[in-house]
PDB file of N, CA and C in Angstrom:
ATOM      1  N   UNK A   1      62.619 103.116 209.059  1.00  0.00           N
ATOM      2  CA  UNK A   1      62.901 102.431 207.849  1.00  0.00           C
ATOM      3  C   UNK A   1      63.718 103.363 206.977  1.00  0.00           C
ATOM      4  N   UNK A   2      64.551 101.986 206.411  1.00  0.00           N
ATOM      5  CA  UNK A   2      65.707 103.623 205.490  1.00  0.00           C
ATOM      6  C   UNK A   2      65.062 103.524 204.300  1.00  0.00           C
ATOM      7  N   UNK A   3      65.366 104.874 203.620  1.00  0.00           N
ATOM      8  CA  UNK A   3      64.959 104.780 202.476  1.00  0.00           C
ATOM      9  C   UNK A   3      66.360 104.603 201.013  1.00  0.00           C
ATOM     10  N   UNK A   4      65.962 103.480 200.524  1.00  0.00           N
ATOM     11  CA  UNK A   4      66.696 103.385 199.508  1.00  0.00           C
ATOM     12  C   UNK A   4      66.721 104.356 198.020  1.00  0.00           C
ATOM     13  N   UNK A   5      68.000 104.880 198.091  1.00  0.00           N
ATOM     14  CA  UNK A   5      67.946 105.721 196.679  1.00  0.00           C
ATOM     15  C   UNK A   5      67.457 105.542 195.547  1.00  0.00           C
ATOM     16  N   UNK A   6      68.282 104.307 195.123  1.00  0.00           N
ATOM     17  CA  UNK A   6      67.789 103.760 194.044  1.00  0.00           C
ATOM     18  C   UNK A   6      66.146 103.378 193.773  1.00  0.00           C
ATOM     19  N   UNK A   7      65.388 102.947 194.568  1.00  0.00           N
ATOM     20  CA  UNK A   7      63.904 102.657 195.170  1.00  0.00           C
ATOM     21  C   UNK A   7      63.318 104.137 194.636  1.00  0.00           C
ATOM     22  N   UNK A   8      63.653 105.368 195.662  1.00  0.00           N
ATOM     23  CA  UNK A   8      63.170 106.490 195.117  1.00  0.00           C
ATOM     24  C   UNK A   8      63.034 107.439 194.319  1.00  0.00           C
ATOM     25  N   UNK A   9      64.153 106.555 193.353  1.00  0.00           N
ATOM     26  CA  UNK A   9      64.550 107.371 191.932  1.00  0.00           C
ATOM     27  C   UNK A   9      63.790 106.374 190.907  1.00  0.00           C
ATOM     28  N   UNK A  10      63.204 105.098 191.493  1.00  0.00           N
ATOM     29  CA  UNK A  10      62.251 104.489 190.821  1.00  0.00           C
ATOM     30  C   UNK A  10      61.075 104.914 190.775  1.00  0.00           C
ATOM     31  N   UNK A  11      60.836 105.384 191.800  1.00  0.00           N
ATOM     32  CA  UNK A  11      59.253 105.817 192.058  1.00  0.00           C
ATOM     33  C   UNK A  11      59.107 107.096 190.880  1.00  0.00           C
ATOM     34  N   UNK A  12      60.150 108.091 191.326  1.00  0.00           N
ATOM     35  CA  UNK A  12      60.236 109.226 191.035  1.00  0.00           C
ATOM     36  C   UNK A  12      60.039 109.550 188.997  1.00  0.00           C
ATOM     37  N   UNK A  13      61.360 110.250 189.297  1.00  0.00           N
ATOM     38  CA  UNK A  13      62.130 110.364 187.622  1.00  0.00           C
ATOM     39  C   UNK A  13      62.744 109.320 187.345  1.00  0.00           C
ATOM     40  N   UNK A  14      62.184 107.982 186.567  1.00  0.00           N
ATOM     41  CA  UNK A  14      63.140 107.269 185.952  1.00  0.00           C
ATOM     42  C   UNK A  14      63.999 107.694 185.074  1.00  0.00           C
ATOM     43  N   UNK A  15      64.954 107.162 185.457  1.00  0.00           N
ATOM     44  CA  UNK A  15      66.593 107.543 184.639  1.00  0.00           C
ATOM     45  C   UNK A  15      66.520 106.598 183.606  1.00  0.00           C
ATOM     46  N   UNK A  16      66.559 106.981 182.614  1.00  0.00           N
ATOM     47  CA  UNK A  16      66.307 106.470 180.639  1.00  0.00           C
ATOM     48  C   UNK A  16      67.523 106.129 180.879  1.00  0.00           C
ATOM     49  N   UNK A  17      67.676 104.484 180.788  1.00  0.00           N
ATOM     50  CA  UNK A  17      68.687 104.116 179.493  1.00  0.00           C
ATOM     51  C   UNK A  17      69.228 104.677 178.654  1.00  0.00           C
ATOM     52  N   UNK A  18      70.385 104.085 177.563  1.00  0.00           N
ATOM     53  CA  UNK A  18      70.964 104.579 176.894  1.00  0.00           C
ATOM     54  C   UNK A  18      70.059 104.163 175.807  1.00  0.00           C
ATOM     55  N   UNK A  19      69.777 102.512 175.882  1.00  0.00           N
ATOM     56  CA  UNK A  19      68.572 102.314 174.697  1.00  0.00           C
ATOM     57  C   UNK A  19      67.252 102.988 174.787  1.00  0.00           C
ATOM     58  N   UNK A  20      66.849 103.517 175.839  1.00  0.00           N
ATOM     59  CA  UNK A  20      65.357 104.066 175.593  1.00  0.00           C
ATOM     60  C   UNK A  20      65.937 105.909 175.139  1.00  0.00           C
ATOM     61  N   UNK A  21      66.611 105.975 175.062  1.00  0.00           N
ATOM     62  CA  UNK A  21      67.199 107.419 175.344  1.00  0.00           C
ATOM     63  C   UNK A  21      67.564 107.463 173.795  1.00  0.00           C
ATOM     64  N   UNK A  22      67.930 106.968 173.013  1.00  0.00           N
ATOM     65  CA  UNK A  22      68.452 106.247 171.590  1.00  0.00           C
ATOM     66  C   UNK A  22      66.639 106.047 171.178  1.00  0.00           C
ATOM     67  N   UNK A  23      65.671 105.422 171.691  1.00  0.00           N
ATOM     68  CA  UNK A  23      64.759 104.835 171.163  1.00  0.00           C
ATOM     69  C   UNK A  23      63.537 106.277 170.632  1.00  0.00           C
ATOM     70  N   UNK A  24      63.853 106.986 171.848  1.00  0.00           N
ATOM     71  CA  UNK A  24      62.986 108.137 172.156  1.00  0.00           C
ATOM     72  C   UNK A  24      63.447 108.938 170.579  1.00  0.00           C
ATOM     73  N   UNK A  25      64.959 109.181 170.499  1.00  0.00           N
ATOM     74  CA  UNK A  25      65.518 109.997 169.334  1.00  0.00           C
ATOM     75  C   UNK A  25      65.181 109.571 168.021  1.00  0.00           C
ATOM     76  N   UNK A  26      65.241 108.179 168.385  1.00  0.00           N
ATOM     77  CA  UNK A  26      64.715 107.698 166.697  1.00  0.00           C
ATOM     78  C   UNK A  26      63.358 107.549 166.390  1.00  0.00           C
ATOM     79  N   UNK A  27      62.388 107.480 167.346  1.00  0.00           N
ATOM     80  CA  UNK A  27      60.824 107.573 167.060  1.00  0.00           C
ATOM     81  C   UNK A  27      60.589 109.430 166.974  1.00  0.00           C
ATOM     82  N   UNK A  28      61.109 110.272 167.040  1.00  0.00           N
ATOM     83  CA  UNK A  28      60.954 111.399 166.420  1.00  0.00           C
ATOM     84  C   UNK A  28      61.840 111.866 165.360  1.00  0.00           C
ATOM     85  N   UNK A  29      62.830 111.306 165.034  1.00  0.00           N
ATOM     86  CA  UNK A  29      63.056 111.067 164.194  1.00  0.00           C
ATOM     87  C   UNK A  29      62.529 110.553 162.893  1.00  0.00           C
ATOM     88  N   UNK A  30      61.759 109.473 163.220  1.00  0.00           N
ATOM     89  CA  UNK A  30      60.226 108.612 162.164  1.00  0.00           C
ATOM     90  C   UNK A  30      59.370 109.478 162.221  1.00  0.00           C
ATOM     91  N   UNK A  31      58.559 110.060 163.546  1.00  0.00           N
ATOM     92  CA  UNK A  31      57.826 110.884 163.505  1.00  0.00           C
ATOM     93  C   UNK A  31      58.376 112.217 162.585  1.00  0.00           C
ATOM     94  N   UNK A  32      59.077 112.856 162.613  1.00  0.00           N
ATOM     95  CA  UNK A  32      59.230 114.270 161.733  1.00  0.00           C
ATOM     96  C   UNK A  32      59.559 113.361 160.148  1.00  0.00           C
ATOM     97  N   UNK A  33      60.054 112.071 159.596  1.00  0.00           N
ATOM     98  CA  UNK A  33      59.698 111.977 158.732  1.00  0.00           C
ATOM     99  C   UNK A  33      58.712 111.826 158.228  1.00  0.00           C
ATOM    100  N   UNK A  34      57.748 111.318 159.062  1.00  0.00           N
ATOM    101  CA  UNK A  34      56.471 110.741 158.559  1.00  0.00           C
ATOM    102  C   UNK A  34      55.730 111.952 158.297  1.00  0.00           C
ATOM    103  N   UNK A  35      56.307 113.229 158.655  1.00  0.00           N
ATOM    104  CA  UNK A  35      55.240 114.425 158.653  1.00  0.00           C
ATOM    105  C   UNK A  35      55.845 115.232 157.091  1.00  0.00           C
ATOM    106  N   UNK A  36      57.240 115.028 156.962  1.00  0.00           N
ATOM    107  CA  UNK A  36      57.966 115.080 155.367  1.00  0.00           C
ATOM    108  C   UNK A  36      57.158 114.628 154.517  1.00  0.00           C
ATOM    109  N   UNK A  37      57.046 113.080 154.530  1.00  0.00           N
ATOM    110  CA  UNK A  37      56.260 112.312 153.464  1.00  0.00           C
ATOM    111  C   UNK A  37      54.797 112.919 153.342  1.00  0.00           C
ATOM    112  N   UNK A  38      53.954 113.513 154.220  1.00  0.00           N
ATOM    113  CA  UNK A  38      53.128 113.869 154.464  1.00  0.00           C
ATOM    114  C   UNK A  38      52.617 114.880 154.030  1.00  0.00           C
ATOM    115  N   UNK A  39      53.723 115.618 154.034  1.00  0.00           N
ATOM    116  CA  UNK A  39      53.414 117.060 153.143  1.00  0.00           C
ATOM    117  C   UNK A  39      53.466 117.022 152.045  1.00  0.00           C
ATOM    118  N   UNK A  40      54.597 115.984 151.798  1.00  0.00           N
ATOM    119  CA  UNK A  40      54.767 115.607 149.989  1.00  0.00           C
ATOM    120  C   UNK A  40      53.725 115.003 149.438  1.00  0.00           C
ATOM    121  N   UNK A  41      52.723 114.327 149.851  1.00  0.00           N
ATOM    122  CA  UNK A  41      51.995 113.355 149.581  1.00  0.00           C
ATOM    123  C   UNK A  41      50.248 114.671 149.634  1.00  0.00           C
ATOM    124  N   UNK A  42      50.626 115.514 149.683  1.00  0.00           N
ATOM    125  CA  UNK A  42      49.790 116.827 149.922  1.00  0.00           C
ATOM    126  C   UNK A  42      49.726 117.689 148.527  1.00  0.00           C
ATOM    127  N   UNK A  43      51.381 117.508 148.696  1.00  0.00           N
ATOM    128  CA  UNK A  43      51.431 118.485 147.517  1.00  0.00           C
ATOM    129  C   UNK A  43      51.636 118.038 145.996  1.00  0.00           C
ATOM    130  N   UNK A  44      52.112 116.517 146.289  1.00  0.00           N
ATOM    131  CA  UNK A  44      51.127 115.280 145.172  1.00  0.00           C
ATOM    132  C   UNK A  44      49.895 115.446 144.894  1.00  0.00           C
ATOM    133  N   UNK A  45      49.249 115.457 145.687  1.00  0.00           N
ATOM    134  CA  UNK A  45      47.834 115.623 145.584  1.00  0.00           C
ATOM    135  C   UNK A  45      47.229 117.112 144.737  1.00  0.00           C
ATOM    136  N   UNK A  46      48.014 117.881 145.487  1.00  0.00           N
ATOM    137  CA  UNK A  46      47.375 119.240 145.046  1.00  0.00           C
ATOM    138  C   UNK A  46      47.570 119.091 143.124  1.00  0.00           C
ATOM    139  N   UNK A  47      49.238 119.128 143.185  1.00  0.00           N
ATOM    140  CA  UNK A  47      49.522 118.800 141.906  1.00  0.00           C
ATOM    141  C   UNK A  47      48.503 117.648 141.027  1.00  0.00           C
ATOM    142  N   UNK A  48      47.799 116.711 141.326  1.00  0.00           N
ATOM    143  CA  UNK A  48      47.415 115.699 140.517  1.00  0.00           C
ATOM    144  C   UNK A  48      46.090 116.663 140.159  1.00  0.00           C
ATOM    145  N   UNK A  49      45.553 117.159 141.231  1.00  0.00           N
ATOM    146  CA  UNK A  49      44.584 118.248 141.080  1.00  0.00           C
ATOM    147  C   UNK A  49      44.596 119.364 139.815  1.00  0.00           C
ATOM    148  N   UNK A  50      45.061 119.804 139.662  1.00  0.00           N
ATOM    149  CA  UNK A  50      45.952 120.666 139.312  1.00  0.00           C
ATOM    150  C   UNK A  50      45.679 120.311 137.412  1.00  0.00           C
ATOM    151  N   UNK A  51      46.340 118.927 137.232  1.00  0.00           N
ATOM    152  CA  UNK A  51      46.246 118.505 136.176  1.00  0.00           C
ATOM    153  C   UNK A  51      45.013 117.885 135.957  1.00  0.00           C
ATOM    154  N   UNK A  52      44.630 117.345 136.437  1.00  0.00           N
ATOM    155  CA  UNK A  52      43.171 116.820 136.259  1.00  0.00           C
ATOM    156  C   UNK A  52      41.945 118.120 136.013  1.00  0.00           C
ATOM    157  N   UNK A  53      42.578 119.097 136.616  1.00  0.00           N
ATOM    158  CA  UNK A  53      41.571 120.457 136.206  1.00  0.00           C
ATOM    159  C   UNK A  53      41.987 121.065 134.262  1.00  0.00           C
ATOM    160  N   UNK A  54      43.121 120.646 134.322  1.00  0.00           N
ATOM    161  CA  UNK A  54      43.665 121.436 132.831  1.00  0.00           C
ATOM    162  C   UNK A  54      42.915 120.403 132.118  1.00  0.00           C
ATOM    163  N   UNK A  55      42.962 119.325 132.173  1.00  0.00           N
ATOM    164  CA  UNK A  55      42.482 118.283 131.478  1.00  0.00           C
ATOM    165  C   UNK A  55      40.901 118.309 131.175  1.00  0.00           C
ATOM    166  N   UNK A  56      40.002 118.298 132.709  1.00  0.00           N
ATOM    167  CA  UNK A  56      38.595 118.576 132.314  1.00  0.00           C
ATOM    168  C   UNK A  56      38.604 119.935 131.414  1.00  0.00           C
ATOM    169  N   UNK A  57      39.276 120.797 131.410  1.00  0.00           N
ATOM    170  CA  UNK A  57      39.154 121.934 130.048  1.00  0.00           C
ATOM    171  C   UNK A  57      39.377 121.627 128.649  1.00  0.00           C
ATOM    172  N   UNK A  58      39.805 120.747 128.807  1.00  0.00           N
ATOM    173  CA  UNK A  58      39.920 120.290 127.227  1.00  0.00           C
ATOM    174  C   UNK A  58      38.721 119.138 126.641  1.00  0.00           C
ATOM    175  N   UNK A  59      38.245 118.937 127.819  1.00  0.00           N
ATOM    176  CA  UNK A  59      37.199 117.816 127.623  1.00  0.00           C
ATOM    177  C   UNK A  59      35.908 118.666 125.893  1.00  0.00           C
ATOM    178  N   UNK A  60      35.996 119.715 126.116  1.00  0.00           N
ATOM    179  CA  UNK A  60      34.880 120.153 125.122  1.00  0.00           C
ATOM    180  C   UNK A  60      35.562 120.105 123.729  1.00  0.00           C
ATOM    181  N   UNK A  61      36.833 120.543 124.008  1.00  0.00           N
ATOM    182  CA  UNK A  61      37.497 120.301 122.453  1.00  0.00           C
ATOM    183  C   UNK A  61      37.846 119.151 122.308  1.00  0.00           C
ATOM    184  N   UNK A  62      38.089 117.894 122.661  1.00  0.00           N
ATOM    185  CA  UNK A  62      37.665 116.787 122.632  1.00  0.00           C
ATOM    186  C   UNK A  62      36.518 116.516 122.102  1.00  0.00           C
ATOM    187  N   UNK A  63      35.334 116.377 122.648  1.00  0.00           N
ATOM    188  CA  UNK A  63      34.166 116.300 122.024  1.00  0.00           C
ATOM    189  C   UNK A  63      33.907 116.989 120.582  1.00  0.00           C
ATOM    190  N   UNK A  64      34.668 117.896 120.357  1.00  0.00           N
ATOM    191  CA  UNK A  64      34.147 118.944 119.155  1.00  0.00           C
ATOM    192  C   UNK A  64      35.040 117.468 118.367  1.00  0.00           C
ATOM    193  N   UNK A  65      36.482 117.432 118.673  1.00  0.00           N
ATOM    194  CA  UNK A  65      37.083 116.754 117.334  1.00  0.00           C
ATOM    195  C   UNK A  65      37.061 115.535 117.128  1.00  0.00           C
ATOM    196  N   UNK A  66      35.823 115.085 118.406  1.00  0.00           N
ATOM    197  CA  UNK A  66      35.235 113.423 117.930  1.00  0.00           C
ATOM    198  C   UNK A  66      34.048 113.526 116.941  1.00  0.00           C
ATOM    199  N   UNK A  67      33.749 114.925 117.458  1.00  0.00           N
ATOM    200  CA  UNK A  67      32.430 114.571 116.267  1.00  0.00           C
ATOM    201  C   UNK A  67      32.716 115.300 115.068  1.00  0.00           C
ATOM    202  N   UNK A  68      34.250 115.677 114.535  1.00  0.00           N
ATOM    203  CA  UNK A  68      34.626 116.260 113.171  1.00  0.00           C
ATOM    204  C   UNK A  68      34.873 114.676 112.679  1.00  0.00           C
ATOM    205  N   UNK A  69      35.701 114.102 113.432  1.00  0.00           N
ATOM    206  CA  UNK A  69      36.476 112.535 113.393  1.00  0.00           C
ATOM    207  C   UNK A  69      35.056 111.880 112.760  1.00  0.00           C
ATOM    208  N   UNK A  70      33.975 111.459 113.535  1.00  0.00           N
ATOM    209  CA  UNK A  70      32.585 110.767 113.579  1.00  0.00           C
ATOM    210  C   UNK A  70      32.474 111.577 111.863  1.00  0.00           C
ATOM    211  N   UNK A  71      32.122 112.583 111.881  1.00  0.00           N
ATOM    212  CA  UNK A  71      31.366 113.023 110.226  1.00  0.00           C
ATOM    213  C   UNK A  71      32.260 112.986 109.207  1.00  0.00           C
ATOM    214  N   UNK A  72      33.469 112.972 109.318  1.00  0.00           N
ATOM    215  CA  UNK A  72      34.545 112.758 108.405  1.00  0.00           C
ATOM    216  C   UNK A  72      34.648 111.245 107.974  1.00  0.00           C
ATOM    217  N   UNK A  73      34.588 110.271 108.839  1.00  0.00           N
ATOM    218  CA  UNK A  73      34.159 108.811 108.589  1.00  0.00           C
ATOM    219  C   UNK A  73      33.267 108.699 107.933  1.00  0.00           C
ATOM    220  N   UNK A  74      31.925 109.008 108.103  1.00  0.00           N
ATOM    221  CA  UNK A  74      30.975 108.717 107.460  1.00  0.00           C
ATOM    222  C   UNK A  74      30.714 109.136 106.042  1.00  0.00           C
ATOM    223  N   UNK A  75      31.300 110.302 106.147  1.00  0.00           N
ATOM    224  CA  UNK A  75      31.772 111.022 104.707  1.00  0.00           C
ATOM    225  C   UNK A  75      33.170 110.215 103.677  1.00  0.00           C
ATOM    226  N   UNK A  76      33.906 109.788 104.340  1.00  0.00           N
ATOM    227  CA  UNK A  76      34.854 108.838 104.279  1.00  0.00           C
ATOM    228  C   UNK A  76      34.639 107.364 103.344  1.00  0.00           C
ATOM    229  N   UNK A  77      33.034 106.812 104.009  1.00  0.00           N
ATOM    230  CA  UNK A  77      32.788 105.647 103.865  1.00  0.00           C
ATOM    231  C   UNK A  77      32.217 105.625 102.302  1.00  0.00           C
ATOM    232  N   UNK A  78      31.625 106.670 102.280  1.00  0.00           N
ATOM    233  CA  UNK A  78      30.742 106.508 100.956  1.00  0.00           C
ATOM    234  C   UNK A  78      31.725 106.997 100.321  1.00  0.00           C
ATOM    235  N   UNK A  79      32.631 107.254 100.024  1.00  0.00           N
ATOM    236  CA  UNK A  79      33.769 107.759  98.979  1.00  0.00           C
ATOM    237  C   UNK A  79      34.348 106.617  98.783  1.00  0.00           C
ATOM    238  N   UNK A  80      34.562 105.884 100.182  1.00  0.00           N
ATOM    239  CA  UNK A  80      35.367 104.643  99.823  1.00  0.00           C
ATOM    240  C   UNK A  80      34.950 103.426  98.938  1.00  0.00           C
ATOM    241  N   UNK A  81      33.686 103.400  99.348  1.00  0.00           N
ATOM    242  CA  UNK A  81      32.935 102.635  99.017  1.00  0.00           C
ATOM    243  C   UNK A  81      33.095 102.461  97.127  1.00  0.00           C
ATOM    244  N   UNK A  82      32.739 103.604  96.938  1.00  0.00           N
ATOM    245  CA  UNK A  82      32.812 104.690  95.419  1.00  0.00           C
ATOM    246  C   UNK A  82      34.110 103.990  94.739  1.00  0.00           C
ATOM    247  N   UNK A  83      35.152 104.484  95.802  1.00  0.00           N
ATOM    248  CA  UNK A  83      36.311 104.314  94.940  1.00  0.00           C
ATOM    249  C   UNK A  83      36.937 102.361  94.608  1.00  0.00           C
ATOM    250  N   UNK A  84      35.977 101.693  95.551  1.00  0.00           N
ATOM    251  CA  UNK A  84      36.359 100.122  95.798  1.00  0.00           C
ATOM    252  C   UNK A  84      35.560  99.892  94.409  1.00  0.00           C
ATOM    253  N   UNK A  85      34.119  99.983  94.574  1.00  0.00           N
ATOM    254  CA  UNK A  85      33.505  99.805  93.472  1.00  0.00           C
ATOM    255  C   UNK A  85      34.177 100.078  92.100  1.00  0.00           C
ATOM    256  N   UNK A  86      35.117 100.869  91.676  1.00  0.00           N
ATOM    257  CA  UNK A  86      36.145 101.616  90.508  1.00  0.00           C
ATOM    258  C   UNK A  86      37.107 100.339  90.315  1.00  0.00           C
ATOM    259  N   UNK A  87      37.469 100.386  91.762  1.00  0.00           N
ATOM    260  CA  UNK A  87      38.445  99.551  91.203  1.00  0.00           C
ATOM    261  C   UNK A  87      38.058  97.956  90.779  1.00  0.00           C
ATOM    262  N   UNK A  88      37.360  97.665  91.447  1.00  0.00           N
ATOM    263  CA  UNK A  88      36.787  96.268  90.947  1.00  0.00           C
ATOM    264  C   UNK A  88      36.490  96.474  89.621  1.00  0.00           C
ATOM    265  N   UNK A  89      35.575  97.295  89.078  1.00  0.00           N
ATOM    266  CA  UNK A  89      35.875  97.308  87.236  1.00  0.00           C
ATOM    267  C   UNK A  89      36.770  97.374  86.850  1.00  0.00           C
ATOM    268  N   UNK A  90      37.757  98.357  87.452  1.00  0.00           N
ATOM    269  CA  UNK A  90      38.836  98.725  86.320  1.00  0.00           C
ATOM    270  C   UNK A  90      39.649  97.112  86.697  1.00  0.00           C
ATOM    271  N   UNK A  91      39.759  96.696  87.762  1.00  0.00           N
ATOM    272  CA  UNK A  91      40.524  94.942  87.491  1.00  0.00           C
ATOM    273  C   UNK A  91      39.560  94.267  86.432  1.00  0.00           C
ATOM    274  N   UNK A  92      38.490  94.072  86.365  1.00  0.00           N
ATOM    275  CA  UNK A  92      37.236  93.411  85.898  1.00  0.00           C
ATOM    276  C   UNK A  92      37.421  93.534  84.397  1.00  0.00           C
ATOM    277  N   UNK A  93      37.968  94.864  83.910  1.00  0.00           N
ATOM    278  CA  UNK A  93      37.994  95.613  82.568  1.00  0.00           C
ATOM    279  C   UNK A  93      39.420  94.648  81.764  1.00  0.00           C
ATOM    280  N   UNK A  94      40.482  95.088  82.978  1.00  0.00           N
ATOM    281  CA  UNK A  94      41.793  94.720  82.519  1.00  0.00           C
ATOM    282  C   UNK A  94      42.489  93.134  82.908  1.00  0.00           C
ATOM    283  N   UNK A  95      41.097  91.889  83.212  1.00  0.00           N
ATOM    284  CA  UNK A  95      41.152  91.059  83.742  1.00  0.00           C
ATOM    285  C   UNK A  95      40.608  90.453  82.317  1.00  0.00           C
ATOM    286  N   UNK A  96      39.592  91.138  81.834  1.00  0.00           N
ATOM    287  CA  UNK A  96      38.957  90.734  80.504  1.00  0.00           C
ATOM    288  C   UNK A  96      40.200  90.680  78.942  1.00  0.00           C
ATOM    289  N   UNK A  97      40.384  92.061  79.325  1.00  0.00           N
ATOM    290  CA  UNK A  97      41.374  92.832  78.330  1.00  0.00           C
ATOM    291  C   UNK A  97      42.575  91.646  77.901  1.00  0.00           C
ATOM    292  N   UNK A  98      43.374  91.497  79.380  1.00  0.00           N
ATOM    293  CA  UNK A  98      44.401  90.612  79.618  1.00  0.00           C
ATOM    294  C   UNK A  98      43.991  89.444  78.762  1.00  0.00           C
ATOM    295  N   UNK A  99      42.623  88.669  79.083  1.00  0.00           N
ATOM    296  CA  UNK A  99      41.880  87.339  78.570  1.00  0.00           C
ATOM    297  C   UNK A  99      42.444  86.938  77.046  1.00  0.00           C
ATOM    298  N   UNK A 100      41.805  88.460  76.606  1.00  0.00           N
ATOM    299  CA  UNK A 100      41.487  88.402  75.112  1.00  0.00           C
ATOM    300  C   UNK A 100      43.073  88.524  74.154  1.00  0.00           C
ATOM    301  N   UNK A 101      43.927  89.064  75.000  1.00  0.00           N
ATOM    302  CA  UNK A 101      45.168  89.121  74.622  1.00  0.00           C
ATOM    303  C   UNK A 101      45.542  88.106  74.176  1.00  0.00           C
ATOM    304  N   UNK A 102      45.503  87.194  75.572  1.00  0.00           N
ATOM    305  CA  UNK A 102      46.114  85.978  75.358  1.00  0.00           C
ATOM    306  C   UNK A 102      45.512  84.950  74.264  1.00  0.00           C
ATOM    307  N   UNK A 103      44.214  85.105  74.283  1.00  0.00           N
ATOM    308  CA  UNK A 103      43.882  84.442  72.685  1.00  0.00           C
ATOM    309  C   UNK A 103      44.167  84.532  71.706  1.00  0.00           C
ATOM    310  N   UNK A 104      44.563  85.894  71.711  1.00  0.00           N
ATOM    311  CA  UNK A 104      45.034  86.637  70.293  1.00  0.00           C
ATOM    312  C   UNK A 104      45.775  85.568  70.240  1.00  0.00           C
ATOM    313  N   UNK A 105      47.239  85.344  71.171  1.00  0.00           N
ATOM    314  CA  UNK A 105      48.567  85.075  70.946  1.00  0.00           C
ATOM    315  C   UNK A 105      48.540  83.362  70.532  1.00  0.00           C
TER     316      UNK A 105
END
């Protein structure tokens, strides 16, 4: 029995196409990008890290100037309060005042 070439170069080493030969280049091609994005997406990370650590450090001075904010309000309120009460007389005073004017006239 003869043996056919083509037959034993099937068995053997298949001979790649031009499209699988093209296909092979561009899936490592994807592959070494996908390992780009990969690293970037690393060093995203590290970085988000990074800031999220500067940030929990400030968390206490935060707290300090919510609770200056918190006692300054409350200190705030009763002044305001004070000064609303003022003014309602002093309209109350010059609401009267105004009254009596106009009778005069």
């Amino acid at each position: 029995m003869a043996s056919n070439p083509r037959s034993a170069s099937a068995m053997g080493a298949h001979e790649k196409t031009y499209f699988e030969q093209q296909r092979e280049v561009l899936i490592g091609d994807i592959a070494m990008s996908f390992e780009h994005v990969l690293a970037n997406i690393n060093k995203l990370n590290r970085s988000l890290e990074a800031v999220i650590a500067v940030g929990n450090e400030f968390s206490s001075v935060e707290a300090l100037w919510s609770q200056f904010e918190t006692v300054m309000d409350k200190e705030g309120e009763g002044e305001g309060e004070a000064l609303k009460q003022g003014e309602q007389q002093n309209e109350q005073q010059h609401g009267q005042q105004g009254g009596e004017k106009r009778e005069e006239a």
